[in-house]
C-alpha atoms as a PDB file:
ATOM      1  CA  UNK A   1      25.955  65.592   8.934  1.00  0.00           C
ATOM      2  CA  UNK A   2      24.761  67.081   5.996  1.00  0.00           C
ATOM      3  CA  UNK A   3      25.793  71.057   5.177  1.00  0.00           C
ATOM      4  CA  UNK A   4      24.250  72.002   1.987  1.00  0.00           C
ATOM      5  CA  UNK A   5      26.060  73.227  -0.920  1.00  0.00           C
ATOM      6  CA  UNK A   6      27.232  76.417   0.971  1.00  0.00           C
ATOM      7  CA  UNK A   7      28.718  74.762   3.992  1.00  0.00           C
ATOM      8  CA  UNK A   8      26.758  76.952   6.720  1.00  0.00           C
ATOM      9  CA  UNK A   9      23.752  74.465   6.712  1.00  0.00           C
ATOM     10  CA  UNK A  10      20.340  76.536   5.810  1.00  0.00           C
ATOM     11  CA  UNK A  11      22.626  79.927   4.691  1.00  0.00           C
ATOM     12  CA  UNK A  12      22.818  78.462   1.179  1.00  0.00           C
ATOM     13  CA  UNK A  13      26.531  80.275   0.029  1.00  0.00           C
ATOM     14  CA  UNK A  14      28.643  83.004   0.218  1.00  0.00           C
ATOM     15  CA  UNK A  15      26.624  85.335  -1.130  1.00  0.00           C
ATOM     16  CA  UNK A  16      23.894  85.320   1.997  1.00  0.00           C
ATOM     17  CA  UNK A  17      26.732  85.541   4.283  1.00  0.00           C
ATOM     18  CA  UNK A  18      28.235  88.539   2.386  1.00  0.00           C
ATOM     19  CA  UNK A  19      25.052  90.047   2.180  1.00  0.00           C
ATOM     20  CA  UNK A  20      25.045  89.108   6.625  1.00  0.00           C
ATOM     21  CA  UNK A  21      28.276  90.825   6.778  1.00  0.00           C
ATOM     22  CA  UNK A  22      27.345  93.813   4.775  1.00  0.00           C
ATOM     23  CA  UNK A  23      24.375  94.166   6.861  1.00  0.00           C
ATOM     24  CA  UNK A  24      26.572  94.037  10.469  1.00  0.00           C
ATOM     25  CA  UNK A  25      29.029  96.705   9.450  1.00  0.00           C
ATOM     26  CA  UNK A  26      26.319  98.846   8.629  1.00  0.00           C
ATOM     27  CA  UNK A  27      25.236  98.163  11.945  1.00  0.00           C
ATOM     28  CA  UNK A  28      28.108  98.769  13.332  1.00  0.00           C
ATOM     29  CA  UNK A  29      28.743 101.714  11.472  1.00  0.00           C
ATOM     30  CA  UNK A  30      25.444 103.481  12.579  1.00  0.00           C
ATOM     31  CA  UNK A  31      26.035 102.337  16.326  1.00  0.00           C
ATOM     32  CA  UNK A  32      29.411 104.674  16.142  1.00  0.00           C
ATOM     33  CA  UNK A  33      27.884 107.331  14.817  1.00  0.00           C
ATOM     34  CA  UNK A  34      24.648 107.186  17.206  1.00  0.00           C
ATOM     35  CA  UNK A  35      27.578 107.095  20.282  1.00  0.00           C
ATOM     36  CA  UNK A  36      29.290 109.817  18.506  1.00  0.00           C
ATOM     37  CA  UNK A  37      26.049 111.695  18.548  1.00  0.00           C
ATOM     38  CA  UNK A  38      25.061 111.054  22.564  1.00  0.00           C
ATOM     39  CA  UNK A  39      28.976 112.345  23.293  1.00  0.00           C
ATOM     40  CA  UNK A  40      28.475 115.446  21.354  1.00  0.00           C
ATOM     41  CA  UNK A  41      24.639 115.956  23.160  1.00  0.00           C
ATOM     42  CA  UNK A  42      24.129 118.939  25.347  1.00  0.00           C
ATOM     43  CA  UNK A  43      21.436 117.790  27.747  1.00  0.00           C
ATOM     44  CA  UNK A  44      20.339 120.127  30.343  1.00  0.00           C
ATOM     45  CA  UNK A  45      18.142 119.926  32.947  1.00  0.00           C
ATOM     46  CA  UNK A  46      17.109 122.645  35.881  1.00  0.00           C
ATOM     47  CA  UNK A  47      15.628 122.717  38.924  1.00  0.00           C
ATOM     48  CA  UNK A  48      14.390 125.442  41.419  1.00  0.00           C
ATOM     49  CA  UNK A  49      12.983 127.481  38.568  1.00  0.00           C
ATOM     50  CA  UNK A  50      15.773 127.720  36.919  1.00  0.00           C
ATOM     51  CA  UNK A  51      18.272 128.592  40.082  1.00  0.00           C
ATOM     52  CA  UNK A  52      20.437 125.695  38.975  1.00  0.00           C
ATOM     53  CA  UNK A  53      21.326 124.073  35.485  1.00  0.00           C
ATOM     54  CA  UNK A  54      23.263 120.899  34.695  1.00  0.00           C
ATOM     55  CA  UNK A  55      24.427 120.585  31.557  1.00  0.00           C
ATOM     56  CA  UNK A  56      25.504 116.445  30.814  1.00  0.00           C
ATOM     57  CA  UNK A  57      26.366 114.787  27.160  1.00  0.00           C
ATOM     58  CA  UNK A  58      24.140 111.720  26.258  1.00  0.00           C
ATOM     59  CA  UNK A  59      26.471 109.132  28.208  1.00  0.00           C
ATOM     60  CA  UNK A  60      25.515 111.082  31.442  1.00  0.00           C
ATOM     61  CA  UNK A  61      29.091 113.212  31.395  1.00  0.00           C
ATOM     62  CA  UNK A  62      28.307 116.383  33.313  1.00  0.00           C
ATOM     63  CA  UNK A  63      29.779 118.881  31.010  1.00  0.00           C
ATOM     64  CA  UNK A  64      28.549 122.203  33.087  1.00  0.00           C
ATOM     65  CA  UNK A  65      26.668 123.494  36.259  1.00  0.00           C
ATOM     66  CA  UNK A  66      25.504 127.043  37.179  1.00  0.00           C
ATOM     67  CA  UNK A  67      23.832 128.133  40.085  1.00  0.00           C
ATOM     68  CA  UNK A  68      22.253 131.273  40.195  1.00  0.00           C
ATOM     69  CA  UNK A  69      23.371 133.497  42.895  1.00  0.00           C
ATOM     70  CA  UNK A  70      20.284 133.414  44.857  1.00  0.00           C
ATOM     71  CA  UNK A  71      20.570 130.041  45.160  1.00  0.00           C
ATOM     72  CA  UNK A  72      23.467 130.587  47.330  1.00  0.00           C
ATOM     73  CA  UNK A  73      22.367 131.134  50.849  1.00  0.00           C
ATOM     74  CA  UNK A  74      25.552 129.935  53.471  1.00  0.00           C
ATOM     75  CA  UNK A  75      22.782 129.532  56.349  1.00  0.00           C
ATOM     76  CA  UNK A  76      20.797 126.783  53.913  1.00  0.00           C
ATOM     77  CA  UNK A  77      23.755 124.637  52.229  1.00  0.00           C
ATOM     78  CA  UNK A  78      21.420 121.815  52.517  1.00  0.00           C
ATOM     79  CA  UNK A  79      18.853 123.554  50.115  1.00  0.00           C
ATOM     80  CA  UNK A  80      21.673 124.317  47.543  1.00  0.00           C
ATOM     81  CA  UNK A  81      22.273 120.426  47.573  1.00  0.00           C
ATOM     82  CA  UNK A  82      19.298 119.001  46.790  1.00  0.00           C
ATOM     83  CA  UNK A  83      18.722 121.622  44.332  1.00  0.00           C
ATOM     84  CA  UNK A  84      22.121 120.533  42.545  1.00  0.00           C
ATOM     85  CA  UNK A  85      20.692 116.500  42.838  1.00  0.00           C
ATOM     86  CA  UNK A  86      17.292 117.314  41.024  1.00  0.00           C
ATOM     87  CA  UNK A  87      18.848 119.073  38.270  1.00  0.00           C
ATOM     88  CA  UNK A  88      20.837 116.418  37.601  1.00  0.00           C
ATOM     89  CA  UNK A  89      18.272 113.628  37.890  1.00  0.00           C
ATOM     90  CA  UNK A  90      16.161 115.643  35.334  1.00  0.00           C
ATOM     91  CA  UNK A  91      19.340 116.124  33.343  1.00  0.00           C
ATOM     92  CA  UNK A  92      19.738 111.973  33.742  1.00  0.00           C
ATOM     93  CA  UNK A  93      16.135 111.102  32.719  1.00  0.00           C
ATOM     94  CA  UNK A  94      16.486 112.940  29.283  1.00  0.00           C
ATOM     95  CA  UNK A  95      19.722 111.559  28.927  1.00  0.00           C
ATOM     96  CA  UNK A  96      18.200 108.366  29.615  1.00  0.00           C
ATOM     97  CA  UNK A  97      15.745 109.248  26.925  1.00  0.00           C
ATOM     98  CA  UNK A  98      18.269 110.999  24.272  1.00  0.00           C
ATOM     99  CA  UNK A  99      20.271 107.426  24.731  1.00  0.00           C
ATOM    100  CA  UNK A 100      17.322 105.261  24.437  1.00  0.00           C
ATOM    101  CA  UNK A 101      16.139 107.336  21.307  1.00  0.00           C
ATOM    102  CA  UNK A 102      19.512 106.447  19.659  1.00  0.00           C
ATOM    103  CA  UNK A 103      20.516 102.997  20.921  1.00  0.00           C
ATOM    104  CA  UNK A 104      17.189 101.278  21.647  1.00  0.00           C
ATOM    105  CA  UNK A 105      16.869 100.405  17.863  1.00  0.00           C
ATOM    106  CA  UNK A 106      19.965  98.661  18.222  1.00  0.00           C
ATOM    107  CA  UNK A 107      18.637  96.358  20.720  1.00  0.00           C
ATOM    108  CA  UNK A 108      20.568  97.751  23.861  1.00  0.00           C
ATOM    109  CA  UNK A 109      23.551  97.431  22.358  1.00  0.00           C
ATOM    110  CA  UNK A 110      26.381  99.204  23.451  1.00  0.00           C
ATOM    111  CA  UNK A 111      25.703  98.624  26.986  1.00  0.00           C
ATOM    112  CA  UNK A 112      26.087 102.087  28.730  1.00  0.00           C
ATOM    113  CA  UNK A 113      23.151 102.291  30.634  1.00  0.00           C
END
């Protein structure tokens, strides 16, 4: 079986492959810095008009919640709940987006979400 003159049959020498290599770690480099990035994010997201916020990072890490005090009604728990659920979900979906905006050009890579 034939190799060529390089040895890595059709990448014609060392200096392709360099150039290969050069071209991964520069990859690599700007997939740490894009996860660096969605760690650092401050994502937020609200619901009920702004009665509760959820703050998350870009890996979906809730970092913060606040709940307004009329939010807070003891004979409707159940309310309070659901409102604590959608502003997370919205918080989610623009993490979702905030990740996809800095990952998706790496093919998925990274596999967080």
């Amino acid at each position: 079986m034939a190799y060529g003159r390089g040895g890595f049959g059709g990448f014609g020498g060392g200096n392709q492959m360099q150039q290969l290599m050069k071209q991964a770690q520069k990859m690599q480099e700007q997939m740490a810095q894009a996860q660096e990035e969605l760690e650092e994010a401050e994502i937020e997201g609200e619901s009920g008009s702004g009665l509760v916020k959820v703050v998350v990072n870009g890996k979906k890490v809730v970092k913060s919640i606040s709940i307004d005090p009329k939010a807070v009604d003891p004979d409707d728990v159940e309310m309070l709940e659901d409102l604590i659920v959608a502003a997370l979900n919205t918080a989610y979906e623009a993490a979702d987006e905030e990740y996809e905006e800095k990952m998706g050009k790496f093919g998925g890579a990274g596999g967080l979400i």
